[in-house]
PDB file of N, CA and C in Angstrom:
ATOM      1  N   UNK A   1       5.483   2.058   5.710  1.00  0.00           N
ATOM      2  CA  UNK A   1       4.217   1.573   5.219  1.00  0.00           C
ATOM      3  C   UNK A   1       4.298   1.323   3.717  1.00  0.00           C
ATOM      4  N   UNK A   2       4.866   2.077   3.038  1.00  0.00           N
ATOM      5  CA  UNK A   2       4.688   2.188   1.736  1.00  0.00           C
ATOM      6  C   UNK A   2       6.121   0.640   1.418  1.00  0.00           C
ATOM      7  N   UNK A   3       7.237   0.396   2.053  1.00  0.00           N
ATOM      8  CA  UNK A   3       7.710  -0.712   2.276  1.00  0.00           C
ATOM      9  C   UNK A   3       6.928  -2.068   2.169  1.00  0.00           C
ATOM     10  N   UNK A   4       5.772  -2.044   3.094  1.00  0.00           N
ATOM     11  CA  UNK A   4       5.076  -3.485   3.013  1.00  0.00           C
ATOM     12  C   UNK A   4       3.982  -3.249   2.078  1.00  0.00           C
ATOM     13  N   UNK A   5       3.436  -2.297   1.415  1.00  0.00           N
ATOM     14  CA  UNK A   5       2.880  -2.294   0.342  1.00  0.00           C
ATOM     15  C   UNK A   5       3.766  -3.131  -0.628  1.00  0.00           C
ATOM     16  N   UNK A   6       4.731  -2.607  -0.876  1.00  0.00           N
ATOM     17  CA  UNK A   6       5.599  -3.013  -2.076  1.00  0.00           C
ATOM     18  C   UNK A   6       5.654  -4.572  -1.557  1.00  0.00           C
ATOM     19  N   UNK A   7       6.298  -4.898  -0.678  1.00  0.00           N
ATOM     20  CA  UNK A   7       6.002  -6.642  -0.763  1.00  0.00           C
ATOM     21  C   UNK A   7       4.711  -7.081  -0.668  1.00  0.00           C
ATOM     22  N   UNK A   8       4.066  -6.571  -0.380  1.00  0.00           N
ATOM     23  CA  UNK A   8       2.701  -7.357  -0.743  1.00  0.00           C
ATOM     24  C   UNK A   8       2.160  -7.502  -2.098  1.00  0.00           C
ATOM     25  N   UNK A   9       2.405  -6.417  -2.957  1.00  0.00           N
ATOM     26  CA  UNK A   9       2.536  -6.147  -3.860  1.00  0.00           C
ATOM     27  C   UNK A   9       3.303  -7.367  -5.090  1.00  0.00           C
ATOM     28  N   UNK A  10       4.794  -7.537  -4.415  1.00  0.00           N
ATOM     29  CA  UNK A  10       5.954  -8.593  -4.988  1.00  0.00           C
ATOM     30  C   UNK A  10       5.231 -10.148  -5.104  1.00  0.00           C
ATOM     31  N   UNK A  11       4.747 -10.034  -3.341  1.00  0.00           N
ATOM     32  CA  UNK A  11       4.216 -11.828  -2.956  1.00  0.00           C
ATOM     33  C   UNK A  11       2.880 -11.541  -3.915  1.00  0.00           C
ATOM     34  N   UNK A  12       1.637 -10.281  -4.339  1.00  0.00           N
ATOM     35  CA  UNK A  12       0.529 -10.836  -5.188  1.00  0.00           C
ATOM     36  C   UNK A  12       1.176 -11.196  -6.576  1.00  0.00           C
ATOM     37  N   UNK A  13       2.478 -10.671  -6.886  1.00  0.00           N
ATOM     38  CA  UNK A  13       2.713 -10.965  -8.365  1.00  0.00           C
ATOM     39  C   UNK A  13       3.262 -12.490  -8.555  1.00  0.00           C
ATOM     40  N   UNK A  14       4.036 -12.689  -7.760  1.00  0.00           N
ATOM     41  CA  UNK A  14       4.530 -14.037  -7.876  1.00  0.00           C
ATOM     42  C   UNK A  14       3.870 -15.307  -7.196  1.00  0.00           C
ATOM     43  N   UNK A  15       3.052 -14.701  -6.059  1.00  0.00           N
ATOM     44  CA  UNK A  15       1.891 -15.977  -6.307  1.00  0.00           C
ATOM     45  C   UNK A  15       0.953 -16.156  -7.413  1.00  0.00           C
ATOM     46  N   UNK A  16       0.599 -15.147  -8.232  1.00  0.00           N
ATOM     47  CA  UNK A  16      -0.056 -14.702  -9.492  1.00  0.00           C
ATOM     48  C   UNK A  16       0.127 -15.807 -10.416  1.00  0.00           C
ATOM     49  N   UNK A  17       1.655 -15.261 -10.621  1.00  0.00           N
ATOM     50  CA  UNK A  17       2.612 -16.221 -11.685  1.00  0.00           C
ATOM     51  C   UNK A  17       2.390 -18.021 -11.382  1.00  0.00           C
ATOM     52  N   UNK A  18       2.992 -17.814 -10.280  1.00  0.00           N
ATOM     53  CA  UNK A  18       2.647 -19.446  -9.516  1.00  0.00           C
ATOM     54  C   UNK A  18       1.169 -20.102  -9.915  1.00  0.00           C
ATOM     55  N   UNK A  19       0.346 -19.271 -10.439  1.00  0.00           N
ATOM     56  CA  UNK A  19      -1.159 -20.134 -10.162  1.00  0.00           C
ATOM     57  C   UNK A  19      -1.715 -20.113  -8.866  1.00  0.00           C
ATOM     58  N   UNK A  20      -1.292 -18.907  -7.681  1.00  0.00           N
ATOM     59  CA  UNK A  20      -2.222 -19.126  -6.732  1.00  0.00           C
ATOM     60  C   UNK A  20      -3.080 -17.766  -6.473  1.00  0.00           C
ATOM     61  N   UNK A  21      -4.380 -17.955  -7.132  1.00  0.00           N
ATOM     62  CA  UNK A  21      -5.076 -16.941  -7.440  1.00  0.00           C
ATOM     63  C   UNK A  21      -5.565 -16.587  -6.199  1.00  0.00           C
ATOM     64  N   UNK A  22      -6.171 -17.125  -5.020  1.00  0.00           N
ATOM     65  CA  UNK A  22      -6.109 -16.916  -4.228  1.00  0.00           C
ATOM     66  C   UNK A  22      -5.432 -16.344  -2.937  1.00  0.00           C
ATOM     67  N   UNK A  23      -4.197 -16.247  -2.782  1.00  0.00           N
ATOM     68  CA  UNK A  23      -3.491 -15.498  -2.023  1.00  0.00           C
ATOM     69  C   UNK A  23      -2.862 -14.349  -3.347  1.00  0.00           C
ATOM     70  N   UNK A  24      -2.879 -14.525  -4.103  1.00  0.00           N
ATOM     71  CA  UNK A  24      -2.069 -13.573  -5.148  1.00  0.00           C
ATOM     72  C   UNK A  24      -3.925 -12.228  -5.093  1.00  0.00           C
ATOM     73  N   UNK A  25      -4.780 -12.557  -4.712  1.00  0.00           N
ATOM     74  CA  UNK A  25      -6.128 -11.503  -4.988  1.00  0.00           C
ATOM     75  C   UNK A  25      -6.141 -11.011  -3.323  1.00  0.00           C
ATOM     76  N   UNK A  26      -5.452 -11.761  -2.171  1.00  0.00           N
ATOM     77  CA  UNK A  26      -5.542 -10.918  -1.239  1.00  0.00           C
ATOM     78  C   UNK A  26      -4.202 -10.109  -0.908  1.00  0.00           C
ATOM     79  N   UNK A  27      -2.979 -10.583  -1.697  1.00  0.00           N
ATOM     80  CA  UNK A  27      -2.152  -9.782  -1.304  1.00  0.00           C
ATOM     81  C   UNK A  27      -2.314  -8.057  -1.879  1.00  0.00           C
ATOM     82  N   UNK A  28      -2.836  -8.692  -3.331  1.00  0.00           N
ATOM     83  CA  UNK A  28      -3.298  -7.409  -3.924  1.00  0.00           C
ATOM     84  C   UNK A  28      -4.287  -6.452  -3.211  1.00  0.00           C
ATOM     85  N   UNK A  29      -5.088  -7.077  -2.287  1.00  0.00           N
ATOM     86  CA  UNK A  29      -5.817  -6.222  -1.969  1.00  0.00           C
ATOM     87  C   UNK A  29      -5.528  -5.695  -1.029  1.00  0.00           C
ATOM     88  N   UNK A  30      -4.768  -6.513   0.236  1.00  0.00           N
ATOM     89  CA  UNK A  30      -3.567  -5.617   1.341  1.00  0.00           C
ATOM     90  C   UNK A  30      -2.876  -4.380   0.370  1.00  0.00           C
ATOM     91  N   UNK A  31      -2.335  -5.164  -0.384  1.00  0.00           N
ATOM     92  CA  UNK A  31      -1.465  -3.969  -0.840  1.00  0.00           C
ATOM     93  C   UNK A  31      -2.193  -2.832  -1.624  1.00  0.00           C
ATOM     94  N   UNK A  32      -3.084  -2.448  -1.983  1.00  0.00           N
ATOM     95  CA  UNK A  32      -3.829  -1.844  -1.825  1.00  0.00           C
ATOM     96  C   UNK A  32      -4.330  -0.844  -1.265  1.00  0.00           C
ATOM     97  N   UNK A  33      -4.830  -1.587   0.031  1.00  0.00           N
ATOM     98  CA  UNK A  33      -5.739  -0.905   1.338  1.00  0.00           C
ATOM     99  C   UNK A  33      -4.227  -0.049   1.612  1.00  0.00           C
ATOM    100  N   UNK A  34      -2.525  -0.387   1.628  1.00  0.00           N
ATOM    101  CA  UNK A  34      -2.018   0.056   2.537  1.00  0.00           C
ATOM    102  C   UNK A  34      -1.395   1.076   1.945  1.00  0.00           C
ATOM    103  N   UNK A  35      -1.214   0.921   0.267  1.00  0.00           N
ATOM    104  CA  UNK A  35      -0.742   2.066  -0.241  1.00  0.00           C
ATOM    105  C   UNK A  35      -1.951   3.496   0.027  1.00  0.00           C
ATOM    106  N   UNK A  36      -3.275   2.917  -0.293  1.00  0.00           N
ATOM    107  CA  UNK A  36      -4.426   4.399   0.317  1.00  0.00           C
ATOM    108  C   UNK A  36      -4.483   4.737   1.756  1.00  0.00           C
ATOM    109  N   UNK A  37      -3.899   4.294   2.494  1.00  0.00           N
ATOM    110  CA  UNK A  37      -3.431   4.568   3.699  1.00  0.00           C
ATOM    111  C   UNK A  37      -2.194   5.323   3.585  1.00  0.00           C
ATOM    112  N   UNK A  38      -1.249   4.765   3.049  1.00  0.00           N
ATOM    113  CA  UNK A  38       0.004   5.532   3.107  1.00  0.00           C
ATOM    114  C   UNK A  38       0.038   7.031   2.225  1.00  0.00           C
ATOM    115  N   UNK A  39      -1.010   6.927   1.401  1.00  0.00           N
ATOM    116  CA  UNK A  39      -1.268   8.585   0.506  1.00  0.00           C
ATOM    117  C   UNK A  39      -2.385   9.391   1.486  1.00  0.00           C
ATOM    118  N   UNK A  40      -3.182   8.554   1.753  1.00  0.00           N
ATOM    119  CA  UNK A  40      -4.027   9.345   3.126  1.00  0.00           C
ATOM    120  C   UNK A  40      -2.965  10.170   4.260  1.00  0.00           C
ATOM    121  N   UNK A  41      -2.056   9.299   4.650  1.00  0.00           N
ATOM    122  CA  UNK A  41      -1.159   9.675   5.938  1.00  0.00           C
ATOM    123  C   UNK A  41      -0.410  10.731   5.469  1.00  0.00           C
ATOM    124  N   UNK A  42      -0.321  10.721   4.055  1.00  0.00           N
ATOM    125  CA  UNK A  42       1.065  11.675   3.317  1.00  0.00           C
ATOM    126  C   UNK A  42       0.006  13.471   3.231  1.00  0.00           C
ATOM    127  N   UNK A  43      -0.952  12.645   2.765  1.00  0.00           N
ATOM    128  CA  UNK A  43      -1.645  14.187   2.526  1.00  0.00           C
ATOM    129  C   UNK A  43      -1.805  15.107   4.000  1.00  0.00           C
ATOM    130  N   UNK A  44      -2.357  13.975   4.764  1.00  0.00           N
ATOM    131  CA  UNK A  44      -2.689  14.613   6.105  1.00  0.00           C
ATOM    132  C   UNK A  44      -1.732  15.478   7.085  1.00  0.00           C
ATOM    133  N   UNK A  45      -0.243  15.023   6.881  1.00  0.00           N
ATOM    134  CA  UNK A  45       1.244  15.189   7.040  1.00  0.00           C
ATOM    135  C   UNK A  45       1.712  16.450   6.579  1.00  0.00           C
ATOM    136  N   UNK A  46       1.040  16.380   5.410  1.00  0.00           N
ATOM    137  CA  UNK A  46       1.484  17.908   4.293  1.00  0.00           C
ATOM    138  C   UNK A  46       0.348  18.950   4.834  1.00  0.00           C
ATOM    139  N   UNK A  47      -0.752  18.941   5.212  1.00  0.00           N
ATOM    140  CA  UNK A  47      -1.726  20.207   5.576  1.00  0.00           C
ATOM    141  C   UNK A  47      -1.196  20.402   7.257  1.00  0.00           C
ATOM    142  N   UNK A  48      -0.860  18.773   7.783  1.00  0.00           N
ATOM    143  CA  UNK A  48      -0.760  19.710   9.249  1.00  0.00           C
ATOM    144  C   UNK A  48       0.733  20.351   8.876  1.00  0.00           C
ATOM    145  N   UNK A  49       1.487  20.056   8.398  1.00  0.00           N
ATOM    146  CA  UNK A  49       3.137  20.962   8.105  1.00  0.00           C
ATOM    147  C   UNK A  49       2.488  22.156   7.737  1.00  0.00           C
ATOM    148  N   UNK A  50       1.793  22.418   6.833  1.00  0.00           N
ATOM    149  CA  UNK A  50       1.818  23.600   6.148  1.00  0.00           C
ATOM    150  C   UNK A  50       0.904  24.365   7.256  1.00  0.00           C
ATOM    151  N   UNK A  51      -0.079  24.365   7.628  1.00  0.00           N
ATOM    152  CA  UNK A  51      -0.790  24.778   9.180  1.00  0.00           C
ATOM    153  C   UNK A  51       0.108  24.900  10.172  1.00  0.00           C
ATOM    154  N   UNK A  52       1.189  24.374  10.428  1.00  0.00           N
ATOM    155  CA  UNK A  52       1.844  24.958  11.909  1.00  0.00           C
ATOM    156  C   UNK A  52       2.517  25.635  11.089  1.00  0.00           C
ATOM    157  N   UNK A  53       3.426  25.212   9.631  1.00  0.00           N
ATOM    158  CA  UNK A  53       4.103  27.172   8.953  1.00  0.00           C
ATOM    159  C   UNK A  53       3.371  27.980   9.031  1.00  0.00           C
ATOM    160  N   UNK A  54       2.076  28.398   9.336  1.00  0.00           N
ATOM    161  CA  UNK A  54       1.198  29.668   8.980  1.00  0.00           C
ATOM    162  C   UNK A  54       1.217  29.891  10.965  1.00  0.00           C
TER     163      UNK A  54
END
């Protein structure tokens, strides 16, 4: 997940550069939504680990 963040991320910068403000403001915002997904999934990952150690 944190993989297609980063290209979405790559394609908002260099459509950016390009002049296409429009796909360069939704890649940003995929990439985005998927990195707070991927820190959501990470946290959630770390309490259930630490809950089945106890």
């Amino acid at each position: 997940m944190l993989y297609y963040t980063l290209v979405f991320l790559v394609i908002a910068l260099i459509a950016g550069v390009l002049g296409f403000g429009g796909i360069a403001g939704a890649s940003a915002g995929i990439a985005q939504i998927l990195f707070f997904l991927f820190v959501a999934f990470l946290l959630i990952s770390i309490v259930v680990a630490l809950i089945r150690r106890v």
